[in-house]
C-alpha atoms as a PDB file:
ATOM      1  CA  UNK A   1      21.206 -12.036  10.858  1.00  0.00           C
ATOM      2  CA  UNK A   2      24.488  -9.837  11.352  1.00  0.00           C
ATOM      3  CA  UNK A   3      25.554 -10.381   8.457  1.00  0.00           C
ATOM      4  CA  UNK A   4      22.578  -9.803   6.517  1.00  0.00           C
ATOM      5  CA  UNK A   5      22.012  -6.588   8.902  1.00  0.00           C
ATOM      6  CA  UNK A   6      25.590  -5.540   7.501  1.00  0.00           C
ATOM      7  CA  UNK A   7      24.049  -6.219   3.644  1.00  0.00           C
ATOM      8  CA  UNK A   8      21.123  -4.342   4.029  1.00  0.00           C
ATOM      9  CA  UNK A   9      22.670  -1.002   5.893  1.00  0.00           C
ATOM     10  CA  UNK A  10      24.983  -0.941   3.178  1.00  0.00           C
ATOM     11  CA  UNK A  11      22.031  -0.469   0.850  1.00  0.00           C
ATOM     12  CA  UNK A  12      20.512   2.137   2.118  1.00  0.00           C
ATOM     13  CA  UNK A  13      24.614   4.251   3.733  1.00  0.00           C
ATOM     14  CA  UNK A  14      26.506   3.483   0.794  1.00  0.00           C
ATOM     15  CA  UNK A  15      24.580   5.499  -1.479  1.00  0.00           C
ATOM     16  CA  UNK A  16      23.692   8.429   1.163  1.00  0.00           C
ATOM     17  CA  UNK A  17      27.336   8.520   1.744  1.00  0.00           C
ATOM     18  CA  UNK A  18      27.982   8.709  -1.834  1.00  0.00           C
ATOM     19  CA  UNK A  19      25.460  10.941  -2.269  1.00  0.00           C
ATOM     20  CA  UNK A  20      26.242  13.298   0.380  1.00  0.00           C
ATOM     21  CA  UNK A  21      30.390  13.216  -0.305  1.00  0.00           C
ATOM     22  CA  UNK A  22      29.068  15.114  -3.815  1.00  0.00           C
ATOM     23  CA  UNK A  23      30.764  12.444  -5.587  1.00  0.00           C
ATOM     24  CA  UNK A  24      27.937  11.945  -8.368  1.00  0.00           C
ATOM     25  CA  UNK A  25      27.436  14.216 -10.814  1.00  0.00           C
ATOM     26  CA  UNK A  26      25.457  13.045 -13.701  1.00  0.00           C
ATOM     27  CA  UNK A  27      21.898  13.220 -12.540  1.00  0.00           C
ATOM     28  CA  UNK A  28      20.742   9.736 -13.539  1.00  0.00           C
ATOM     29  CA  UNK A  29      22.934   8.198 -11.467  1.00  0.00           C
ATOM     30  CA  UNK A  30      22.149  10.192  -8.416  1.00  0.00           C
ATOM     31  CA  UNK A  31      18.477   9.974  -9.256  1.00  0.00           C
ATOM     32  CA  UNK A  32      19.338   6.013  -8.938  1.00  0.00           C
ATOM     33  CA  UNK A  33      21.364   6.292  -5.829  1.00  0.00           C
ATOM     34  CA  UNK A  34      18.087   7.934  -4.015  1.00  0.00           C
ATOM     35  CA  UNK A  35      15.902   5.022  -6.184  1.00  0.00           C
ATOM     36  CA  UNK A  36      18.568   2.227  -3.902  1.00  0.00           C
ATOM     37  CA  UNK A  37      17.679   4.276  -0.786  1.00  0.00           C
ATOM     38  CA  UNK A  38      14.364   3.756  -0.761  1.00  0.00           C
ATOM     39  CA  UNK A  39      14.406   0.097  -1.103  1.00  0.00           C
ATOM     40  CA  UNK A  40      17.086  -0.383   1.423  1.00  0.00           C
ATOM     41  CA  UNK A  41      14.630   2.052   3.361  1.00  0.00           C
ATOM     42  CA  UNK A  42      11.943  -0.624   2.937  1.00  0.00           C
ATOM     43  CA  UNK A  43      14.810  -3.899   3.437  1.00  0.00           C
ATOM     44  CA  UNK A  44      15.685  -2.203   6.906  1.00  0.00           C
ATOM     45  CA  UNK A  45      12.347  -2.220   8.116  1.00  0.00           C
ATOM     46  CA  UNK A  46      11.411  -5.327   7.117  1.00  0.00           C
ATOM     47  CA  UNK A  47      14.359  -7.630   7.151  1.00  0.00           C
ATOM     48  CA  UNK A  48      16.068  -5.473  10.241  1.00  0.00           C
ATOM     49  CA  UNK A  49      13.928  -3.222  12.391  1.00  0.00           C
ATOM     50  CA  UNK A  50      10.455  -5.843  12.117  1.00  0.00           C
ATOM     51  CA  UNK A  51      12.512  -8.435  14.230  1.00  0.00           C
ATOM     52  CA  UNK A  52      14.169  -6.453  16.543  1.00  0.00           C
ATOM     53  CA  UNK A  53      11.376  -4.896  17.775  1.00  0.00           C
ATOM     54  CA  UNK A  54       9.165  -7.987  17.904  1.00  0.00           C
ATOM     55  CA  UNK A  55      12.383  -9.094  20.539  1.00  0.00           C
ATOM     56  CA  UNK A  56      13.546 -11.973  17.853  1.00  0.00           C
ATOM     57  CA  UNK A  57      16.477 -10.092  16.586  1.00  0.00           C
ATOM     58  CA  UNK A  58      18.831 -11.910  19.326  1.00  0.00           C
ATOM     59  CA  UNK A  59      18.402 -13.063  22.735  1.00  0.00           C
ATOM     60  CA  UNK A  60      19.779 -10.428  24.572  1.00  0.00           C
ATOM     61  CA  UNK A  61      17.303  -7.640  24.880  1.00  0.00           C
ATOM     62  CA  UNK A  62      19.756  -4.654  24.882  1.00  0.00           C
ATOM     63  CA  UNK A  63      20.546  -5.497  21.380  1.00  0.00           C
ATOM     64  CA  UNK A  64      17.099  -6.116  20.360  1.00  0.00           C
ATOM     65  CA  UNK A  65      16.541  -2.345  21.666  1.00  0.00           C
ATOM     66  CA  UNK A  66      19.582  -0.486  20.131  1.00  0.00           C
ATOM     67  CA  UNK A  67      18.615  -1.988  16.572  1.00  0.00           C
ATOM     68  CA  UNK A  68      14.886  -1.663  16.761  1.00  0.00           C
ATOM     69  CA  UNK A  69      15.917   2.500  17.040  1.00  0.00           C
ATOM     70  CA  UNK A  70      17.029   1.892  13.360  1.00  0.00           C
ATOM     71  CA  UNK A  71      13.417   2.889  12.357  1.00  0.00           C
ATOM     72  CA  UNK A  72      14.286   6.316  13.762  1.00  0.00           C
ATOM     73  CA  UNK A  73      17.254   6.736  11.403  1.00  0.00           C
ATOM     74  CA  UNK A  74      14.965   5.808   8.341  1.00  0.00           C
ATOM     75  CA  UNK A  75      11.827   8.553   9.560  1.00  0.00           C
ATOM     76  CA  UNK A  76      10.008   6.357  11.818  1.00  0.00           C
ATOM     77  CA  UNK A  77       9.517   6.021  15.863  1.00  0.00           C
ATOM     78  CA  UNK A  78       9.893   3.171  17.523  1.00  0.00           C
ATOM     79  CA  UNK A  79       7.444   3.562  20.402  1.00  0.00           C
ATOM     80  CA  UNK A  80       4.287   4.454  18.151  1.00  0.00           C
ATOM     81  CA  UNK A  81       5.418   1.623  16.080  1.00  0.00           C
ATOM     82  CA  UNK A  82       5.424  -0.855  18.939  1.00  0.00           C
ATOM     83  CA  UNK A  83       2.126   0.170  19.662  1.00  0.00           C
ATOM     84  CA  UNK A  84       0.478   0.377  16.327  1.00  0.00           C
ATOM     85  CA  UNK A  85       2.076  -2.664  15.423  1.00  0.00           C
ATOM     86  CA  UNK A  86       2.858  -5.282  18.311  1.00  0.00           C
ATOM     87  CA  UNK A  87       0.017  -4.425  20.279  1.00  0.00           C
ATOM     88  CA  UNK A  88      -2.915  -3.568  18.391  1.00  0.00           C
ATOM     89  CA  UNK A  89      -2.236  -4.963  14.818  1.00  0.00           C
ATOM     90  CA  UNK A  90      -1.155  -8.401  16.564  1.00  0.00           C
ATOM     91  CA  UNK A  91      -3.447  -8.878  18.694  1.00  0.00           C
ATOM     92  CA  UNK A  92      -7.006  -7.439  16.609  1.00  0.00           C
ATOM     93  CA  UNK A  93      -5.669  -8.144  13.486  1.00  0.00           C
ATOM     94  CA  UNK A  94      -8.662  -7.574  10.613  1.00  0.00           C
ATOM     95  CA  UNK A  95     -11.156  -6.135  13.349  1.00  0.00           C
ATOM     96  CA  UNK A  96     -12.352  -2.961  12.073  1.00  0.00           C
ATOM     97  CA  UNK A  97     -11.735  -0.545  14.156  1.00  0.00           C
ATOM     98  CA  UNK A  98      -9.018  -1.793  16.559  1.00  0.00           C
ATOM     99  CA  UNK A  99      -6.226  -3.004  13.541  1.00  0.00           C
ATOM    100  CA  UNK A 100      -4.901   0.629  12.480  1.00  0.00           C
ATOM    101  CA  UNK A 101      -3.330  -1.294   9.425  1.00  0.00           C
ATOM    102  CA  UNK A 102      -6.654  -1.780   8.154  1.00  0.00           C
ATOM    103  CA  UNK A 103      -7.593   1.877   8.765  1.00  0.00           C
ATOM    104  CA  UNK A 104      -6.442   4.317   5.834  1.00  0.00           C
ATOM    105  CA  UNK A 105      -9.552   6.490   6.639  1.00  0.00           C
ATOM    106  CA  UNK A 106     -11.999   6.795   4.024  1.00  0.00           C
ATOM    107  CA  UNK A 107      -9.324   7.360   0.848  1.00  0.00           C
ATOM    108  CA  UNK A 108      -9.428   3.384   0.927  1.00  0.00           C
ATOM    109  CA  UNK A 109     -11.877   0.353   1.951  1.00  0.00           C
ATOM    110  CA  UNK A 110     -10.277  -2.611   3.432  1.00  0.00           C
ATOM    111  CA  UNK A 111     -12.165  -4.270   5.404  1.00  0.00           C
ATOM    112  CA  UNK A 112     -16.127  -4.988   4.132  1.00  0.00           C
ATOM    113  CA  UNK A 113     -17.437  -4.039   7.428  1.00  0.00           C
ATOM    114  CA  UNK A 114     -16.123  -0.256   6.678  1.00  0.00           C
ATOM    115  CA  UNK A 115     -18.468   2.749   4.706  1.00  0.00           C
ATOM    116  CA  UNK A 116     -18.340   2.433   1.219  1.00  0.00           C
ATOM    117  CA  UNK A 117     -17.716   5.731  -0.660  1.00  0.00           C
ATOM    118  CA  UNK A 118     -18.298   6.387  -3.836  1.00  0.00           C
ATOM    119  CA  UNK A 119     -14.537   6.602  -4.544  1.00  0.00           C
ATOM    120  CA  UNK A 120     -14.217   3.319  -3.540  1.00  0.00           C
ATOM    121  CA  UNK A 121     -15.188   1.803  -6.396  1.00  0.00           C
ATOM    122  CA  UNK A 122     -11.921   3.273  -8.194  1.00  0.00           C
ATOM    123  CA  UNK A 123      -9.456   2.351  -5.178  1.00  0.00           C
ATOM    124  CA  UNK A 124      -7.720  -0.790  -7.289  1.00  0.00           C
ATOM    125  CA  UNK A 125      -6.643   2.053  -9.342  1.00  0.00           C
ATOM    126  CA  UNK A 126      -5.706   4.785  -6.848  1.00  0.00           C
ATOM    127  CA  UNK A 127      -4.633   2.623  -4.156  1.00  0.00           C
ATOM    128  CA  UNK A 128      -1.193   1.739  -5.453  1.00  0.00           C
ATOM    129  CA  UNK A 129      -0.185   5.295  -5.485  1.00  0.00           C
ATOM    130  CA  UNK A 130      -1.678   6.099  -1.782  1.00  0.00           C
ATOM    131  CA  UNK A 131       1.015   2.942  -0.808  1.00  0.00           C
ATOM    132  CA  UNK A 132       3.614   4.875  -2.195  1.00  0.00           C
ATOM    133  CA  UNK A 133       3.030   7.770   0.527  1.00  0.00           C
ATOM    134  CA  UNK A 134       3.219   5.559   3.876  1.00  0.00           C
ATOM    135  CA  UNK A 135       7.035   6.307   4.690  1.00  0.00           C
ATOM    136  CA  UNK A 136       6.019   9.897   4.152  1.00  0.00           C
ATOM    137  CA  UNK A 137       3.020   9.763   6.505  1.00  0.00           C
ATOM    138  CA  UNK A 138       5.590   8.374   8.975  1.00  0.00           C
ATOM    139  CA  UNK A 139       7.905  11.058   8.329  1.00  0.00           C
ATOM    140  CA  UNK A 140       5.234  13.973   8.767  1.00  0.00           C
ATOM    141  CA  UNK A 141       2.158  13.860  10.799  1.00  0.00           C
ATOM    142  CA  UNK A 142       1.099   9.919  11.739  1.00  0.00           C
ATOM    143  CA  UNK A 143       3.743   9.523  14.444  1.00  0.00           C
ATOM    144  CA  UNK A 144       2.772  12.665  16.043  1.00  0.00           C
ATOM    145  CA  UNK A 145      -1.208  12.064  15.469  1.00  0.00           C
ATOM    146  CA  UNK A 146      -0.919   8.104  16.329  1.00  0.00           C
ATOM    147  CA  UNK A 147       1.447   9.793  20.061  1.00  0.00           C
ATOM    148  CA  UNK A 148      -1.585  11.684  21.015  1.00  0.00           C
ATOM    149  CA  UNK A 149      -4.284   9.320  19.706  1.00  0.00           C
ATOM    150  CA  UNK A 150      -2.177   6.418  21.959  1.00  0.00           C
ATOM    151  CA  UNK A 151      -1.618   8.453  24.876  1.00  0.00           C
ATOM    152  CA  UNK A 152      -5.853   9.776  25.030  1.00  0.00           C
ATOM    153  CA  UNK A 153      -6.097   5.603  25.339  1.00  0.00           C
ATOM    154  CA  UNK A 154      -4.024   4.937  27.943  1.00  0.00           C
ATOM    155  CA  UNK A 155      -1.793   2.765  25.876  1.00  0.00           C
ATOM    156  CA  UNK A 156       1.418   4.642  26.526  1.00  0.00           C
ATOM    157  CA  UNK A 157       0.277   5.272  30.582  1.00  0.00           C
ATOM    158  CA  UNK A 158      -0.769   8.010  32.448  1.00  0.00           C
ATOM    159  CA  UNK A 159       2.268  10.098  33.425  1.00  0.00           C
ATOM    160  CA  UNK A 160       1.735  13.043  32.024  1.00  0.00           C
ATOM    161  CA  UNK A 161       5.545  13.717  32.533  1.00  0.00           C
ATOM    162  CA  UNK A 162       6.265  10.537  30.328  1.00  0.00           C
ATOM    163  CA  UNK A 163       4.093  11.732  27.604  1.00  0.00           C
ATOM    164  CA  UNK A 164       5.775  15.018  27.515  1.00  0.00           C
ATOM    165  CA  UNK A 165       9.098  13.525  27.367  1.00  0.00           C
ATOM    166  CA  UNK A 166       8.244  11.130  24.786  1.00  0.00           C
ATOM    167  CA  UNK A 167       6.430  13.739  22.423  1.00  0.00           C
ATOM    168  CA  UNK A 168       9.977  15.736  23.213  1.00  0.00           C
ATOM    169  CA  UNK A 169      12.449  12.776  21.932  1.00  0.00           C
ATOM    170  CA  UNK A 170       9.554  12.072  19.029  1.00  0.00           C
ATOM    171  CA  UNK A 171      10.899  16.462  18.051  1.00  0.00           C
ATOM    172  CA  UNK A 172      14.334  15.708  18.283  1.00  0.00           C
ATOM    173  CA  UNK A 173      14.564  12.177  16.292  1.00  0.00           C
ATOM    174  CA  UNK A 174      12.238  13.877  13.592  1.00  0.00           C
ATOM    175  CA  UNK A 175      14.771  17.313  13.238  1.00  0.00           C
ATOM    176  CA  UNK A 176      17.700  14.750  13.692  1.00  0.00           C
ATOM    177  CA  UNK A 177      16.201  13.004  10.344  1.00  0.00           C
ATOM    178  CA  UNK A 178      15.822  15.236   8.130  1.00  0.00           C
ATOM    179  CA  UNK A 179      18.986  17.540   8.562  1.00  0.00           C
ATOM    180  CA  UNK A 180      20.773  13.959   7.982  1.00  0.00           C
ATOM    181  CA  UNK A 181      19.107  12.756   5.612  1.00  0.00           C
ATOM    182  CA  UNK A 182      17.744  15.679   3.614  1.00  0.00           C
ATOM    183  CA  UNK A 183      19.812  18.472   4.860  1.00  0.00           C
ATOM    184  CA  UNK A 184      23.182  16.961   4.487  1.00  0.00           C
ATOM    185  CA  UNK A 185      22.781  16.188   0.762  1.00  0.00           C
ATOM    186  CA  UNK A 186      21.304  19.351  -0.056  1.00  0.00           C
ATOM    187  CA  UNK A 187      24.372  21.292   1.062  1.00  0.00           C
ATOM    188  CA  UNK A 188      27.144  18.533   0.101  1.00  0.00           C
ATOM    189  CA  UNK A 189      25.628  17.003  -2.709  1.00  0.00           C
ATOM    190  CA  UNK A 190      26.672  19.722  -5.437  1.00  0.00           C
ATOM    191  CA  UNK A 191      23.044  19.249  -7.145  1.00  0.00           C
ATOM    192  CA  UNK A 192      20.202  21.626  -7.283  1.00  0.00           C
ATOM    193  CA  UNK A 193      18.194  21.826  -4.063  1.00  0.00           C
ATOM    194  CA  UNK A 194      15.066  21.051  -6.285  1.00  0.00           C
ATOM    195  CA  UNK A 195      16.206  17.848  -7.578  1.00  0.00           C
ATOM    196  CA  UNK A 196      17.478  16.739  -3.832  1.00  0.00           C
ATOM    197  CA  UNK A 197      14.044  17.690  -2.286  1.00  0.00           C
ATOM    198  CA  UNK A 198      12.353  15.223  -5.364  1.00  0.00           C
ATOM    199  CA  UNK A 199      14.971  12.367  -5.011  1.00  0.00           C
ATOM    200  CA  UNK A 200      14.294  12.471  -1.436  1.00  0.00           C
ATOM    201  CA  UNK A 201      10.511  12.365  -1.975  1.00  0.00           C
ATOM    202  CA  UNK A 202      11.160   9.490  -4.527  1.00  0.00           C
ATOM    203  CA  UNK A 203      13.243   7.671  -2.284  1.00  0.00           C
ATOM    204  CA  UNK A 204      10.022   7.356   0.848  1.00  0.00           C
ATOM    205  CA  UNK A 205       7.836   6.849  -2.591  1.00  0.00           C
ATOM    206  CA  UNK A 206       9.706   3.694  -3.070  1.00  0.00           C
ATOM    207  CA  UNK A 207      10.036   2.700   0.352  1.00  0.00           C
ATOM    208  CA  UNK A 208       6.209   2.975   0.861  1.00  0.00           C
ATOM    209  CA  UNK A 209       5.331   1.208  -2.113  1.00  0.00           C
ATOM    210  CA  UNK A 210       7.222  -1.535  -1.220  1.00  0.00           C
ATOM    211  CA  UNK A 211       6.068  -1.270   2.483  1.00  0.00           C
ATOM    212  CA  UNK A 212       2.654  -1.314   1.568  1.00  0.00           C
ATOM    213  CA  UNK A 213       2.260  -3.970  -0.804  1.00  0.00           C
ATOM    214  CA  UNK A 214       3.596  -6.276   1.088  1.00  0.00           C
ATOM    215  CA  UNK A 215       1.962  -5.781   4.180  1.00  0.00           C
ATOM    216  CA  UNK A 216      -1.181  -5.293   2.327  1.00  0.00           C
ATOM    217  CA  UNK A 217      -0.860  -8.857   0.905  1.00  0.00           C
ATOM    218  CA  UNK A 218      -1.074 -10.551   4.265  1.00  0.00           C
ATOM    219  CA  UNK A 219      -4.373  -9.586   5.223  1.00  0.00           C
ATOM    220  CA  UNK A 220      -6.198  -7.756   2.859  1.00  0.00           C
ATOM    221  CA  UNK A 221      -6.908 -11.143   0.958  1.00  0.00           C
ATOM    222  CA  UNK A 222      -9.968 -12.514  -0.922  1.00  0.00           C
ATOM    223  CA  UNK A 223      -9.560 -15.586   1.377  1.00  0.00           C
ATOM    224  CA  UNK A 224      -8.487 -13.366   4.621  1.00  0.00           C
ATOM    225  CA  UNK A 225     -12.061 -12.860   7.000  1.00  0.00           C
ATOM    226  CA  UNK A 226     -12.812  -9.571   9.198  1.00  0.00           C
ATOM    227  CA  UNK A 227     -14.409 -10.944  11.879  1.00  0.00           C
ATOM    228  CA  UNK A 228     -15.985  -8.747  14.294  1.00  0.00           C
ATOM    229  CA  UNK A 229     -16.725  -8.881  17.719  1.00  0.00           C
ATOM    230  CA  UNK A 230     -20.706  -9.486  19.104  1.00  0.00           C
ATOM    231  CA  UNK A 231     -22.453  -7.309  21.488  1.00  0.00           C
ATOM    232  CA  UNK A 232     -19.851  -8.825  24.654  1.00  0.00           C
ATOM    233  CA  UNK A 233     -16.814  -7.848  22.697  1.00  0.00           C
ATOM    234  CA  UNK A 234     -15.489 -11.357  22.196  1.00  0.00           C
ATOM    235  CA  UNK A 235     -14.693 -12.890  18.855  1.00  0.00           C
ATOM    236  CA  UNK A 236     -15.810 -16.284  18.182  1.00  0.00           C
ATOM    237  CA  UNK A 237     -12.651 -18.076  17.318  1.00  0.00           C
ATOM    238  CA  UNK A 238      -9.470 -18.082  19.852  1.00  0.00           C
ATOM    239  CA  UNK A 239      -6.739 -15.918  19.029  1.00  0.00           C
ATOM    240  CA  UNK A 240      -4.431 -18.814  17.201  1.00  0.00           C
ATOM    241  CA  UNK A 241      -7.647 -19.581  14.564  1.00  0.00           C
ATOM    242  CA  UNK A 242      -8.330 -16.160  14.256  1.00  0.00           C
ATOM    243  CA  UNK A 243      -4.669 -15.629  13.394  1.00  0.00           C
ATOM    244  CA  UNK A 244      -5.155 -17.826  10.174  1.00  0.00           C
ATOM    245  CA  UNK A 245      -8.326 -17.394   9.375  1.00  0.00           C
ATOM    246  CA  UNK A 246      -6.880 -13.472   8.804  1.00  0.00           C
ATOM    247  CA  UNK A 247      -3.531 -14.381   7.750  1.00  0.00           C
ATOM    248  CA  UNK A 248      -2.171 -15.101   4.260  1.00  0.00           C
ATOM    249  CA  UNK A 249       1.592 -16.357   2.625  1.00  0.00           C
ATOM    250  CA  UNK A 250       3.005 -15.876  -0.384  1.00  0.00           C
ATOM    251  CA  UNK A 251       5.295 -17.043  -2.606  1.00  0.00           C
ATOM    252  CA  UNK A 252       6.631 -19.699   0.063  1.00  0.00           C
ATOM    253  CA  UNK A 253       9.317 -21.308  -2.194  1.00  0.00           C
ATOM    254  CA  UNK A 254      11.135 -17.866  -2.761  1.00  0.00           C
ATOM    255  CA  UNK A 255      14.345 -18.063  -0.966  1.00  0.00           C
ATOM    256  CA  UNK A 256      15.273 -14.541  -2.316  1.00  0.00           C
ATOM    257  CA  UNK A 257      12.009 -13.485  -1.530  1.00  0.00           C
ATOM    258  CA  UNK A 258      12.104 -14.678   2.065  1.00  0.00           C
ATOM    259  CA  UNK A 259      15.895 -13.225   2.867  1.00  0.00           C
ATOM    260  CA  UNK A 260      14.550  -9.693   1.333  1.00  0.00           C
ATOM    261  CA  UNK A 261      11.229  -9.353   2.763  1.00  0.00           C
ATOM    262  CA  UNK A 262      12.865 -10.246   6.249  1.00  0.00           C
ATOM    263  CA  UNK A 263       9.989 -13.590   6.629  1.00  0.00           C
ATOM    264  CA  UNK A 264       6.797 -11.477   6.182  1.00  0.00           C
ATOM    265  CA  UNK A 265       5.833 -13.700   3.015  1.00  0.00           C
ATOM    266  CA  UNK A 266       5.914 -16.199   6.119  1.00  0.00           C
ATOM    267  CA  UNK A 267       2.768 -13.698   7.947  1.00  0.00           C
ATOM    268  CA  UNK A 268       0.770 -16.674   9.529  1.00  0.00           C
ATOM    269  CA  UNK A 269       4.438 -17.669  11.135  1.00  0.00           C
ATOM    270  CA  UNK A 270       4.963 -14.542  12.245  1.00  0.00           C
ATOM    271  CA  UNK A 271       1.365 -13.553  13.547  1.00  0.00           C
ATOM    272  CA  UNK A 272       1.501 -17.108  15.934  1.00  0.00           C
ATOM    273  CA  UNK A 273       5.312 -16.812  16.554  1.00  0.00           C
ATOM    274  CA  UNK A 274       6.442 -13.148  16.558  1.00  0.00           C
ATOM    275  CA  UNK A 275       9.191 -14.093  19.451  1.00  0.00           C
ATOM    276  CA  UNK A 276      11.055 -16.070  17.006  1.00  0.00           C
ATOM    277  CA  UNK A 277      13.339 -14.894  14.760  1.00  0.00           C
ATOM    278  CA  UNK A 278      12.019 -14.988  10.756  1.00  0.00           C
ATOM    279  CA  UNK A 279      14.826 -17.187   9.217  1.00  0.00           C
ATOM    280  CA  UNK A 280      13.433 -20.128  11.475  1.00  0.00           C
ATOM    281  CA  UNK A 281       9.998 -19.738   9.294  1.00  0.00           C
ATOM    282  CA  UNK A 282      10.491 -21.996   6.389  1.00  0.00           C
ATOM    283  CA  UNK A 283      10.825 -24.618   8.546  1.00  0.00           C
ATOM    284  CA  UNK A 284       7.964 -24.248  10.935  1.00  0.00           C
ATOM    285  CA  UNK A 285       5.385 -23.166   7.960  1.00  0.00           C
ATOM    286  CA  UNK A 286       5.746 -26.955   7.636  1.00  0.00           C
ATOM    287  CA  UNK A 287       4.219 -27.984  10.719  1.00  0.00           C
ATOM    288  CA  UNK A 288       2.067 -25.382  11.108  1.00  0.00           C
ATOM    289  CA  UNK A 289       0.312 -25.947   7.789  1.00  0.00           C
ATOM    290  CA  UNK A 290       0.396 -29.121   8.735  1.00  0.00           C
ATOM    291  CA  UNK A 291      -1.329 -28.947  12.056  1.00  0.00           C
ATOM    292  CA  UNK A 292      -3.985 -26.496  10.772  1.00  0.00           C
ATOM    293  CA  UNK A 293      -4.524 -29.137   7.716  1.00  0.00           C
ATOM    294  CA  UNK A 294      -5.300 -31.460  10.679  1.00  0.00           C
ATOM    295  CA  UNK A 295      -7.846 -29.749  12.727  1.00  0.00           C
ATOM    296  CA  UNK A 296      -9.201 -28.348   9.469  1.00  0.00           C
ATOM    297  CA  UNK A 297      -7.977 -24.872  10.114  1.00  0.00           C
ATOM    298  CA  UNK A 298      -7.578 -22.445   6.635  1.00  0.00           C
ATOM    299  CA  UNK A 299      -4.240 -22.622   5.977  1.00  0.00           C
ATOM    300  CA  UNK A 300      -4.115 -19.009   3.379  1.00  0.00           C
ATOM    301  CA  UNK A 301      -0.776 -19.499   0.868  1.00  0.00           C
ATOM    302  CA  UNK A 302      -0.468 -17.037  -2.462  1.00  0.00           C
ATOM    303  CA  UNK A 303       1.819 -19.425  -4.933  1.00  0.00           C
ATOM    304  CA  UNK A 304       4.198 -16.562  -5.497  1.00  0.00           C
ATOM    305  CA  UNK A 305       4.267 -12.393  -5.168  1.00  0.00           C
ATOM    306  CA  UNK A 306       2.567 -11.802  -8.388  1.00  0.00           C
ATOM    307  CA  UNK A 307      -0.521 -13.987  -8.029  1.00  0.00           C
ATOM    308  CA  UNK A 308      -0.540 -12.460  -4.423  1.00  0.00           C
ATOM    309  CA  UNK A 309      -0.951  -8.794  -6.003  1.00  0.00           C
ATOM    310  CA  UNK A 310      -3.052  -9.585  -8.734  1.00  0.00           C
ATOM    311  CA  UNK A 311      -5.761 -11.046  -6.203  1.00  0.00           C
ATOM    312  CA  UNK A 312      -5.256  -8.118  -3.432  1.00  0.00           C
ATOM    313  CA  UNK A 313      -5.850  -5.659  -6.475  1.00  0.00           C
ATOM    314  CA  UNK A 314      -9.502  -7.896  -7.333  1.00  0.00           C
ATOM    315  CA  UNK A 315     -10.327  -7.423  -3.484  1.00  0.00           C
ATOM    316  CA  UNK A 316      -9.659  -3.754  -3.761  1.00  0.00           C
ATOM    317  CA  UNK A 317     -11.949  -3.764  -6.851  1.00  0.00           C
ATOM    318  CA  UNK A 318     -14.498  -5.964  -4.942  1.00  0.00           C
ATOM    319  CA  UNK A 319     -14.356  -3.977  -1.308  1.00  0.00           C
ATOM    320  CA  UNK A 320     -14.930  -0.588  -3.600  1.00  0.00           C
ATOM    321  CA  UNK A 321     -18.018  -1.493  -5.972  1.00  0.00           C
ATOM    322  CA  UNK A 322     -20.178  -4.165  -3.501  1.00  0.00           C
ATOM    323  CA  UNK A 323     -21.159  -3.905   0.083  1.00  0.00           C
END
């Protein structure tokens, strides 16, 4: 893990350093040094960040904090994400109206038990494009709306003092962002501020896209349900089933797939084991399938990324033209 931590940093500093020291000039190459940013954006949060803030990074929990706080370097927060992610996505995943990942508003239909629009029915078009704009949702207004919309639940506590302070550091790590990683380049860089602003913009494109998809491709499945709750608010499987029978791999035998995505290809591993770190889940995808083959559990696996896409892009088109 440190060295692949060391790996994928240098993706994403190498060329902002490069960048930033002026020391491109032609503007294909710096348009391709922003185009390496992105996905090192996208390899830090999945293959550094994810763990560390799940507490699998390392045993020692001081360490697990200090590099979780890398999401604020790339745009993100790490306390919204901890909530949006570890508490709510992990533990409701696919129920409609508790799993924010599910929830794009009504630009996209995920789940079948959410309003169909008449839009919809052209989201396995559109869709691939909204992807593209997570990071810069994260890097605008979600943070600050998902702060408020947290804090109105009680899920960040009561102290109103607390809530100030946090909305205070979520200011400061936001200004600290972009003059870094926009402002810095746009007086250094020696290129017009236009072409800066749209590399920049290309880079959380890329990042998103990435982000997205794969995320995306772990529950919003053909074979993935979206169970809901009945009229006592319980579900009818335990939270283990439920985690498979709304869970999906993908291309399982991808050892460069695995080390880049950080394990999520491994998503039923990491849904029923998110303490452990992800380069143990090769290994215990074997018993688990195996287990779940026994008690005649779904067991969701996509033979590699591309099948995986193709078939999230026919349950777009499904979700969008049938109730």
């Amino acid at each position: 893990m440190v060295i692949k931590t060391i790996v994928i940093f240098a993706i994403y500093a190498i060329p902002f350093v490069i960048v930033s020291a002026g020391l491109i000039s032609n503007t294909w190459l710096y348009v391709g040094a922003w185009a390496l940013m992105g996905t090192g954006v996208a390899a830090i949060g999945m293959g550094i960040m994810h763990d560390a803030v799940h507490g699998s990074y390392s045993e020692n929990k001081t360490v697990n904090t200090i590099v979780g706080h890398v999401l604020n370097l790339v745009g993100g927060f790490v306390t919204t994400w901890k909530v949006q992610h570890n508490r709510l996505h992990h533990s409701f995943t696919n129920i409609d109206g508790h799993d924010h990942d599910i929830d794009a508003g009504i630009l996209l239909r995920f789940s079948p038990n959410q309003k169909r629009y008449f839009m919809h029915r052209f989201q396995f078009v559109y869709a691939w494009f909204l992807y593209g704009l997570m990071t810069v949702s994260w890097i605008t207004a979600k943070d600050f709306k998902q702060m408020k919309e947290f804090w109105d639940r009680g899920l960040l506590g009561q102290d109103k003092k607390k809530y100030r302070n946090l909305m205070g550091r979520l200011v400061v790590h936001k200004i600290f962002y972009y003059s870094l990683v926009l402002g810095v380049p746009l007086v250094l860089s020696g290129q017009p501020w236009w072409l800066t602003v749209l590399c920049f913009a290309m880079m959380h494109f890329i990042a998103g896209l990435i982000l997205s998809s794969v995320f995306q491709l772990a529950h919003v499945m053909p074979e993935c349900e979206f169970p809901l709750p009945d009229d006592e608010n319980y579900l009818e499987e335990n939270w283990a089933v439920h985690q498979l029978q709304t869970t999906a791999n993908f291309s399982p035998k991808s050892k460069i797939m695995s080390w880049f995505l950080g394990g999520l290809n491994y998503q039923i591993e990491h849904h029923l084991f998110p303490n452990i770190c992800h380069v143990h889940y090769p290994k215990i995808a074997e018993i688990v399938k195996k287990t779940a083959n026994e008690f005649n559990i779904p067991y969701h696996v996509q033979p590699t990324f591309v099948h995986a896409l193709f078939n999230h892009g026919k349950l777009l088109y499904s979700l969008g033209n049938r109730d």
